[in-house]
Protein backbone atom coordinates (compact mmCIF):
# COMPACT_ATOMS: atom_id res chain seq x y z
CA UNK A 1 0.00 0.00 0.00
CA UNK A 2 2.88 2.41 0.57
CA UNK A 3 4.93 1.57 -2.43
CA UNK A 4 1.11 1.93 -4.12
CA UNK A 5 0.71 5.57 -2.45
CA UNK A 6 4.49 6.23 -3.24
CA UNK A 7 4.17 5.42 -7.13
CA UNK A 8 0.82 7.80 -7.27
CA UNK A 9 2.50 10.36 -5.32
CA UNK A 10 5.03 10.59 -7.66
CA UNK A 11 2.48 10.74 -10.64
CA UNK A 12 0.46 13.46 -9.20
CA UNK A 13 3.60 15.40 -9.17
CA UNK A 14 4.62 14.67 -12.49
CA UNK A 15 0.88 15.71 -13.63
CA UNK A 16 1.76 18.60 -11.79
CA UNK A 17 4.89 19.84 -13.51
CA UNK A 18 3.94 18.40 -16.65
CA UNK A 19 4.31 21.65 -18.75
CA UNK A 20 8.16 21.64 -16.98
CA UNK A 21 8.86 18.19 -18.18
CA UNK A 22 7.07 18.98 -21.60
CA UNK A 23 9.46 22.07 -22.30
CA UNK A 24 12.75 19.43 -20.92
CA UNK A 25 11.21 17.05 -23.16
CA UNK A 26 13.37 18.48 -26.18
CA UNK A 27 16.55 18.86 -24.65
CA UNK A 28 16.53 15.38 -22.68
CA UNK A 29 15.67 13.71 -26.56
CA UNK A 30 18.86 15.28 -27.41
CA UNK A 31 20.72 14.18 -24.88
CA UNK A 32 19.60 10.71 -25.33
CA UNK A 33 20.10 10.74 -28.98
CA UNK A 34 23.82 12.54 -29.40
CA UNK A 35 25.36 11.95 -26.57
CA UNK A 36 24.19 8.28 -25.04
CA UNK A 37 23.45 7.35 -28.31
CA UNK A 38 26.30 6.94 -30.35
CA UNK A 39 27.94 5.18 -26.88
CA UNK A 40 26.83 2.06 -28.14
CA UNK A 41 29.79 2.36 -30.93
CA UNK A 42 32.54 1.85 -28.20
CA UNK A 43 31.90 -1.82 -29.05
CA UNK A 44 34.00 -1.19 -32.18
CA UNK A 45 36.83 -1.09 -30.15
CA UNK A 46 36.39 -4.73 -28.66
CA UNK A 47 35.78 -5.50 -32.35
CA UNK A 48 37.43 -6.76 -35.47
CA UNK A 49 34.91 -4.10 -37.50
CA UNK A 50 34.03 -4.50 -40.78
CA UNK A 51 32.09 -2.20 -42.66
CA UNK A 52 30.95 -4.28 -44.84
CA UNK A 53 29.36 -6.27 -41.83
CA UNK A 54 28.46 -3.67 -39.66
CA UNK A 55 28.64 -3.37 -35.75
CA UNK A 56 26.60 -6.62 -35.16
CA UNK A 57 27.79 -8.57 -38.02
CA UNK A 58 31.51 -7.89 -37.28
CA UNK A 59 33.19 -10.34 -35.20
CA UNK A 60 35.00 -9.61 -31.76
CA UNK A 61 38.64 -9.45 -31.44
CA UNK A 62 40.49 -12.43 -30.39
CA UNK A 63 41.58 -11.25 -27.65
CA UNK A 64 38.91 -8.88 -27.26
CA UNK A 65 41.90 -6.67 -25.72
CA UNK A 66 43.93 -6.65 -28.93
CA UNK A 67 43.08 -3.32 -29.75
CA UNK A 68 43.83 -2.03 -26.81
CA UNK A 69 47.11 -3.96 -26.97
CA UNK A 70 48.18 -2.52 -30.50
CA UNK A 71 48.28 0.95 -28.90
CA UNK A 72 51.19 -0.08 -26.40
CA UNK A 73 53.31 -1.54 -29.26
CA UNK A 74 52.58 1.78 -32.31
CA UNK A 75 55.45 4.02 -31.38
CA UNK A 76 53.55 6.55 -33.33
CA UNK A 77 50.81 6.34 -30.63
CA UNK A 78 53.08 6.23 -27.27
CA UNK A 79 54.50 9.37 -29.20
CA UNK A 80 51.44 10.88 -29.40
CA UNK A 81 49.77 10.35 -26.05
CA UNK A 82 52.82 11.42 -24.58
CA UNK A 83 52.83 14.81 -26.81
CA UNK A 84 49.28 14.92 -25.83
CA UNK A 85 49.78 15.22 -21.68
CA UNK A 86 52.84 17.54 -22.32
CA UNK A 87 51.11 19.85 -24.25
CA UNK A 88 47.67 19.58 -22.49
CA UNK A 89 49.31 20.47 -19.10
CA UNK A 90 51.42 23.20 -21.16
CA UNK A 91 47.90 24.50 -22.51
CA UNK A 92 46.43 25.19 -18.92
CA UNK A 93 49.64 26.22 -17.48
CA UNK A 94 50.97 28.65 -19.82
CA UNK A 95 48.86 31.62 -18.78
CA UNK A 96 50.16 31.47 -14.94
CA UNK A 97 52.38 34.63 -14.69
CA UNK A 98 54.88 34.24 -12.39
CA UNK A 99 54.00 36.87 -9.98
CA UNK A 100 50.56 35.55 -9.11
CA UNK A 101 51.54 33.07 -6.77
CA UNK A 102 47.94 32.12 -5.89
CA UNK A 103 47.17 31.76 -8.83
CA UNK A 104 48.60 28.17 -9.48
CA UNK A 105 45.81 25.99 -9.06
CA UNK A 106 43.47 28.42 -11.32
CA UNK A 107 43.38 27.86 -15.14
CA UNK A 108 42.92 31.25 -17.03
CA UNK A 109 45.03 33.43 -14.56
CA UNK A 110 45.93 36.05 -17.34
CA UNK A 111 41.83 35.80 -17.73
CA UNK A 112 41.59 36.63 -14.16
CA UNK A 113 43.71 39.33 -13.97
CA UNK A 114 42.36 40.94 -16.93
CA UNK A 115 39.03 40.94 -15.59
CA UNK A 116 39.83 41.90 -11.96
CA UNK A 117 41.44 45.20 -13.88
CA UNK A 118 38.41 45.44 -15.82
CA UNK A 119 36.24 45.81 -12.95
CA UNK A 120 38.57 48.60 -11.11
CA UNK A 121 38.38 50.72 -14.38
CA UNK A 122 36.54 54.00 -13.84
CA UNK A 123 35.15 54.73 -17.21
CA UNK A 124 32.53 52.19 -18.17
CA UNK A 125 32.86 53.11 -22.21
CA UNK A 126 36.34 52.22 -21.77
CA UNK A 127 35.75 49.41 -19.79
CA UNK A 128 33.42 48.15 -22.84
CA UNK A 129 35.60 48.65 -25.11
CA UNK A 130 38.30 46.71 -23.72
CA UNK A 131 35.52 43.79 -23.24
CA UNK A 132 34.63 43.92 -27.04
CA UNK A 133 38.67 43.75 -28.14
CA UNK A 134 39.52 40.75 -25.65
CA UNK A 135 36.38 38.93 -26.73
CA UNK A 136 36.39 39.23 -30.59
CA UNK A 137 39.05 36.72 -31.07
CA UNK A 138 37.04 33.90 -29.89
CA UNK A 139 34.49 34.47 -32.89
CA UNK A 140 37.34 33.65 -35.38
CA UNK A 141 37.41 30.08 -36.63
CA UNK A 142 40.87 28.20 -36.00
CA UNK A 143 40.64 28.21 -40.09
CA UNK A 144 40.89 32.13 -39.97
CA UNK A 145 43.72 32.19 -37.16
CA UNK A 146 45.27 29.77 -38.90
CA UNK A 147 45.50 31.67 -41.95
CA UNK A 148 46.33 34.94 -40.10
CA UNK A 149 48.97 33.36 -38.55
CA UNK A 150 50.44 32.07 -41.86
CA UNK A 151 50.15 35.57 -43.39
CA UNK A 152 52.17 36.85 -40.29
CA UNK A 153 54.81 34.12 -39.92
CA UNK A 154 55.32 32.26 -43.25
CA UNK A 155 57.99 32.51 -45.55
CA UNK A 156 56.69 35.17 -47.84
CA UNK A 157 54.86 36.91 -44.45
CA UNK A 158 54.48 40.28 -42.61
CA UNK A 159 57.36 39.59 -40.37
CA UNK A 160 59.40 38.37 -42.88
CA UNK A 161 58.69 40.56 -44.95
CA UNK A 162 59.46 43.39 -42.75
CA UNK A 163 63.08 41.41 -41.60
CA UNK A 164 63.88 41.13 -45.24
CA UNK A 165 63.17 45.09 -45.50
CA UNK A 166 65.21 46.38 -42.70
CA UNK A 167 68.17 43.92 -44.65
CA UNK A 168 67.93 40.53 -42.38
CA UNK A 169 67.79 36.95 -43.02
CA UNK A 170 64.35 35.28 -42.98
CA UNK A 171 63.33 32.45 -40.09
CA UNK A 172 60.94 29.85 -41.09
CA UNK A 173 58.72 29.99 -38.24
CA UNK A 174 55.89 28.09 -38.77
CA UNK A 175 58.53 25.30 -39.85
CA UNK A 176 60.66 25.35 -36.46
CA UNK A 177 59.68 22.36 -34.79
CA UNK A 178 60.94 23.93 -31.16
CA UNK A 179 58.55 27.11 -31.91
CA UNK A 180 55.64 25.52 -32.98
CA UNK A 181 54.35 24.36 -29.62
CA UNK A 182 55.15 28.05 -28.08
CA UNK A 183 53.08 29.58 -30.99
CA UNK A 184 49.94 27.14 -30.58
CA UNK A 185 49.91 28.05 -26.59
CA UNK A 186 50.30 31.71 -27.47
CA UNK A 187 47.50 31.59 -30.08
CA UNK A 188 45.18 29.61 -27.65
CA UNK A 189 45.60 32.30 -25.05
CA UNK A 190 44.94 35.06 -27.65
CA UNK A 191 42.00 33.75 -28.68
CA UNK A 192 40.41 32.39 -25.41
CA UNK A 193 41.62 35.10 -22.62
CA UNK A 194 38.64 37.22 -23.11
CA UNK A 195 35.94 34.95 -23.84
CA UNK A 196 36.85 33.16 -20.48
CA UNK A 197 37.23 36.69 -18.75
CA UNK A 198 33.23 36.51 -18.49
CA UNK A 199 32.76 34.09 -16.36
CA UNK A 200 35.02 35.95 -14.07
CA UNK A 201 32.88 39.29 -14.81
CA UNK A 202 30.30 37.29 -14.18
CA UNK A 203 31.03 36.43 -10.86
CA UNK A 204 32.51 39.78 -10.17
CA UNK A 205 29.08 41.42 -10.99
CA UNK A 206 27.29 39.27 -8.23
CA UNK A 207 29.58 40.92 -5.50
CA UNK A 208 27.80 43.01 -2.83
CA UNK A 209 28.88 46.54 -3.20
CA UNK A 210 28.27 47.16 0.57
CA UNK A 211 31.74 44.64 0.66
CA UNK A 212 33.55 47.55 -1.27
CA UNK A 213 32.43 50.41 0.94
CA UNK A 214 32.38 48.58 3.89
CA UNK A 215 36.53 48.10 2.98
CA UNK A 216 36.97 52.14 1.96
CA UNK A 217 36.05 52.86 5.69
CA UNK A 218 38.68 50.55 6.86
CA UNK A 219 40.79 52.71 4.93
CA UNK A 220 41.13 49.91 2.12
CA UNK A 221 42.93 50.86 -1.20
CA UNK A 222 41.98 49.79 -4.46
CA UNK A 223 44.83 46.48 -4.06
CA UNK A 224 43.18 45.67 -1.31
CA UNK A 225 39.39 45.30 -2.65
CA UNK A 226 40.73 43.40 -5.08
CA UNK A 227 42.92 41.15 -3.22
CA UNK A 228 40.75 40.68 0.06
CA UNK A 229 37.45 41.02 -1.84
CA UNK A 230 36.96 40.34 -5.23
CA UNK A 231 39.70 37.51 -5.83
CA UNK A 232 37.95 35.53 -2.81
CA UNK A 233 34.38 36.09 -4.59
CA UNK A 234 36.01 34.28 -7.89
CA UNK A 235 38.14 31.42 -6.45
CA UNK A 236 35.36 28.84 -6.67
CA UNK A 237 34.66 29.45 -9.96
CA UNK A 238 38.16 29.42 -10.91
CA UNK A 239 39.28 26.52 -9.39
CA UNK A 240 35.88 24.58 -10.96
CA UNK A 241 37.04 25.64 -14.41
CA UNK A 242 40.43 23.96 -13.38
CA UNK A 243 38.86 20.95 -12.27
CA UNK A 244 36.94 21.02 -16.08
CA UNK A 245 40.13 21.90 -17.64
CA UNK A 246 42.39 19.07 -16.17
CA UNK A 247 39.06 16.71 -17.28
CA UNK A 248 39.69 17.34 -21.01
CA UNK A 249 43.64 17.71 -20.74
CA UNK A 250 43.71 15.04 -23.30
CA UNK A 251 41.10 16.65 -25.92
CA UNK A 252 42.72 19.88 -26.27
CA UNK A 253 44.18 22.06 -29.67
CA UNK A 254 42.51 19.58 -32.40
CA UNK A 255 41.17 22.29 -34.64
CA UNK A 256 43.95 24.66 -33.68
CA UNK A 257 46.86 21.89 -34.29
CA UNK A 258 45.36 20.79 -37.74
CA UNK A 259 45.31 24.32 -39.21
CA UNK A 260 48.33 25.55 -37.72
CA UNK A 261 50.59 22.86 -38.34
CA UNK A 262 52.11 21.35 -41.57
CA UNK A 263 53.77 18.53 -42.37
CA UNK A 264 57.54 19.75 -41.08
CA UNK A 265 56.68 20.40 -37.59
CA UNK A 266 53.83 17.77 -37.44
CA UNK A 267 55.62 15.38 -34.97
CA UNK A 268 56.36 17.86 -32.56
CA UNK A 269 52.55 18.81 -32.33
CA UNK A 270 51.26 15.11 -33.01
CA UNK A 271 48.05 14.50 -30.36
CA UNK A 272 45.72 11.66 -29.81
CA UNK A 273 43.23 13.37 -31.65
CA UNK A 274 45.43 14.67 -34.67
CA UNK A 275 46.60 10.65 -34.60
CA UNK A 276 43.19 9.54 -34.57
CA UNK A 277 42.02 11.43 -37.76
CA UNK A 278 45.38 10.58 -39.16
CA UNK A 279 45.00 6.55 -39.16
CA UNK A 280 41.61 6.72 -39.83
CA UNK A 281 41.23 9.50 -42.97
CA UNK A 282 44.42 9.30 -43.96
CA UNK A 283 45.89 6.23 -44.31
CA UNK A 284 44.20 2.66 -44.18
CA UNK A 285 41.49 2.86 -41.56
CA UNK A 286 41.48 0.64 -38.67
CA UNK A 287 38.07 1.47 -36.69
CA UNK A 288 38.40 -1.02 -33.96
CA UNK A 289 42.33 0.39 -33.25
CA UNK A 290 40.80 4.17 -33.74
CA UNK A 291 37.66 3.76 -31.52
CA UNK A 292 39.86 1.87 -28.48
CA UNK A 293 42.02 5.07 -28.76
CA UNK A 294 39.45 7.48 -28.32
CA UNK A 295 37.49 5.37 -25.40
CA UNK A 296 41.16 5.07 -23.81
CA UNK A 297 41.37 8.94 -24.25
CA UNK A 298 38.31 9.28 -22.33
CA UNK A 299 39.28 7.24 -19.60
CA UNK A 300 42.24 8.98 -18.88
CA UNK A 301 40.50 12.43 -19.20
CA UNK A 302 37.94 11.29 -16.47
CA UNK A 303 40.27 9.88 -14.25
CA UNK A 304 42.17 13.26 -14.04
CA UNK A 305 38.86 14.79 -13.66
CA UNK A 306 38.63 12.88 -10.52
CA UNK A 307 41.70 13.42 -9.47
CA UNK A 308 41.68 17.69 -9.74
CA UNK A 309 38.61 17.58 -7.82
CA UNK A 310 40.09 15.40 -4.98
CA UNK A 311 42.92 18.08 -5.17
CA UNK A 312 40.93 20.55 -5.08
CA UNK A 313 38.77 19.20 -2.37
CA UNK A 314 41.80 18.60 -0.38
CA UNK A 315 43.00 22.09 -0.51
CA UNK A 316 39.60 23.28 1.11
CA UNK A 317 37.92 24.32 -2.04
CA UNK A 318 34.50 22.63 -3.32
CA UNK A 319 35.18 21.21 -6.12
CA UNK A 320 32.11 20.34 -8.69
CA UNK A 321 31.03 16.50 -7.02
């Protein structure tokens, strides 16, 4: 009888919110559909797959780990996931300045300083201004930067261009394996500082202003708001957007690395994904091999998920579970 009232309890509430769960209704089917969906294709990588047979009709790798075995003995791939930590860790660390010595746990610190700033500027036209300029680069493709970065730093390009001018010898930049890295990380900041910098506004925004003048009686300065107040305010979200970052360390620069790299300085900017598309568009595709790649990829990414939020945790912060 209780489980009876329970079960009818639970439907009168659904009846209840039913114009709630009508307007989820949309957004759940996607969900379902694109995300959970297309799960069921991680069998592929227990698989010997066939297209010509399908999913079902292929049969199942003897062992079903030999996929997963392959990837230990491609030198290519230990190459790549190895690339792929270095350069994910390099991608969230980059932006640290050295000065900001709180801010090594936090993953946009150039972001965080730039909107701290923002927030002490006086003139609000100004201060908009500035918002529009650090934001606009994130509307650019990685097919436009890509391209603006070859017209800068390519053989026939501004700077060379310029060098050759003043009576100097031209540098192949974009073909310096040891620079390529440094340019991709200083591209990435460019074009991601300000977008991230509203979250941080964000969160600034939501700040009493009765903190502020409360401080200006103690006879704070305009350091000290921002240090004792408003960096305080934002450390939870910064630290959560650490946690996030360190949970797709191994997904990060595919669109960037493919147009900004070439052929020359492709090993030194070879990732998982990069070697993904590369076995499977480019040279005879092996879908089983490709697909236990990607599931290991996002294994690894969840397990340092895990393990920046335990960090975090154990720092005193919240952390996002």
């Amino acid at each position: 009888m209780i489980e009876s009232g329970r079960r009818q309890s639970l439907g009168k509430r659904i009846w209840k919110n039913r114009w709630v769960y009508l307007f989820l209704l949309p957004g759940i089917a996607f969900v379902l559909l694109f995300c959970y969906g297309p799960m069921y294709g991680l069998v592929v990588a227990f698989k010997d797959y066939k297209i010509s047979k399908g999913i079902l009709g292929s049969p199942w790798a003897n062992p079903w780990y030999n996929n997963f075995a392959m990837m230990f003995k491609d030198k290519k791939f230990n190459a790549a996931f190895f690339n792929t930590i270095r350069m994910g860790l390099a991608y969230i660390i980059t932006g640290f300045p050295g000065p900001i010595i709180l801010a090594l746990l936090l993953k946009f610190p150039f972001t965080i300083l730039f909107a701290l700033l923002l927030n002490e500027l006086r003139s609000r036209h100004y201060k908009n201004t500035l918002q529009v300029i650090y934001t606009f680069p994130n509307f650019l493709s990685w097919v436009i930067v890509g391209g603006l970065m070859t017209t800068i730093f390519a053989g026939e390009g501004v700077i060379n261009s310029l060098i050759r001018a003043s009576g100097g010898q031209t540098y192949g930049f974009l073909t310096d394996k040891s620079l390529i890295r440094p340019l991709l990380y200083a591209t990435s900041i460019w074009k991601g500082t300000g977008w991230s910098a509203i979250l941080y506004l964000a969160g600034i925004a939501g700040i009493s202003p009765e903190l502020y003048e409360a401080a200006e009686v103690d006879g704070a300065n305009r350091f000290h708001k921002m240090w004792y107040i408003t960096w305080p305010e934002i450390r939870s979200t910064a630290v959560i957007l650490l946690i996030l970052a360190f949970g797709g360390i191994m997904s990060k620069g595919y669109d960037q690395i493919l147009n900004m790299t070439n052929a020359v300085v492709r090993d030194a900017a070879e990732t998982i994904d990069t070697y993904i598309y590369r076995i499977t568009f480019q040279e005879k595709p092996k879908y089983g091999f490709s697909t236990a790649i990607g599931l290991s990829k996002s294994v690894i990414n969840f397990a340092f998920l895990l393990l920046a939020n335990k960090l975090a945790k154990a720092l005193g912060e919240g952390g996002i579970m």
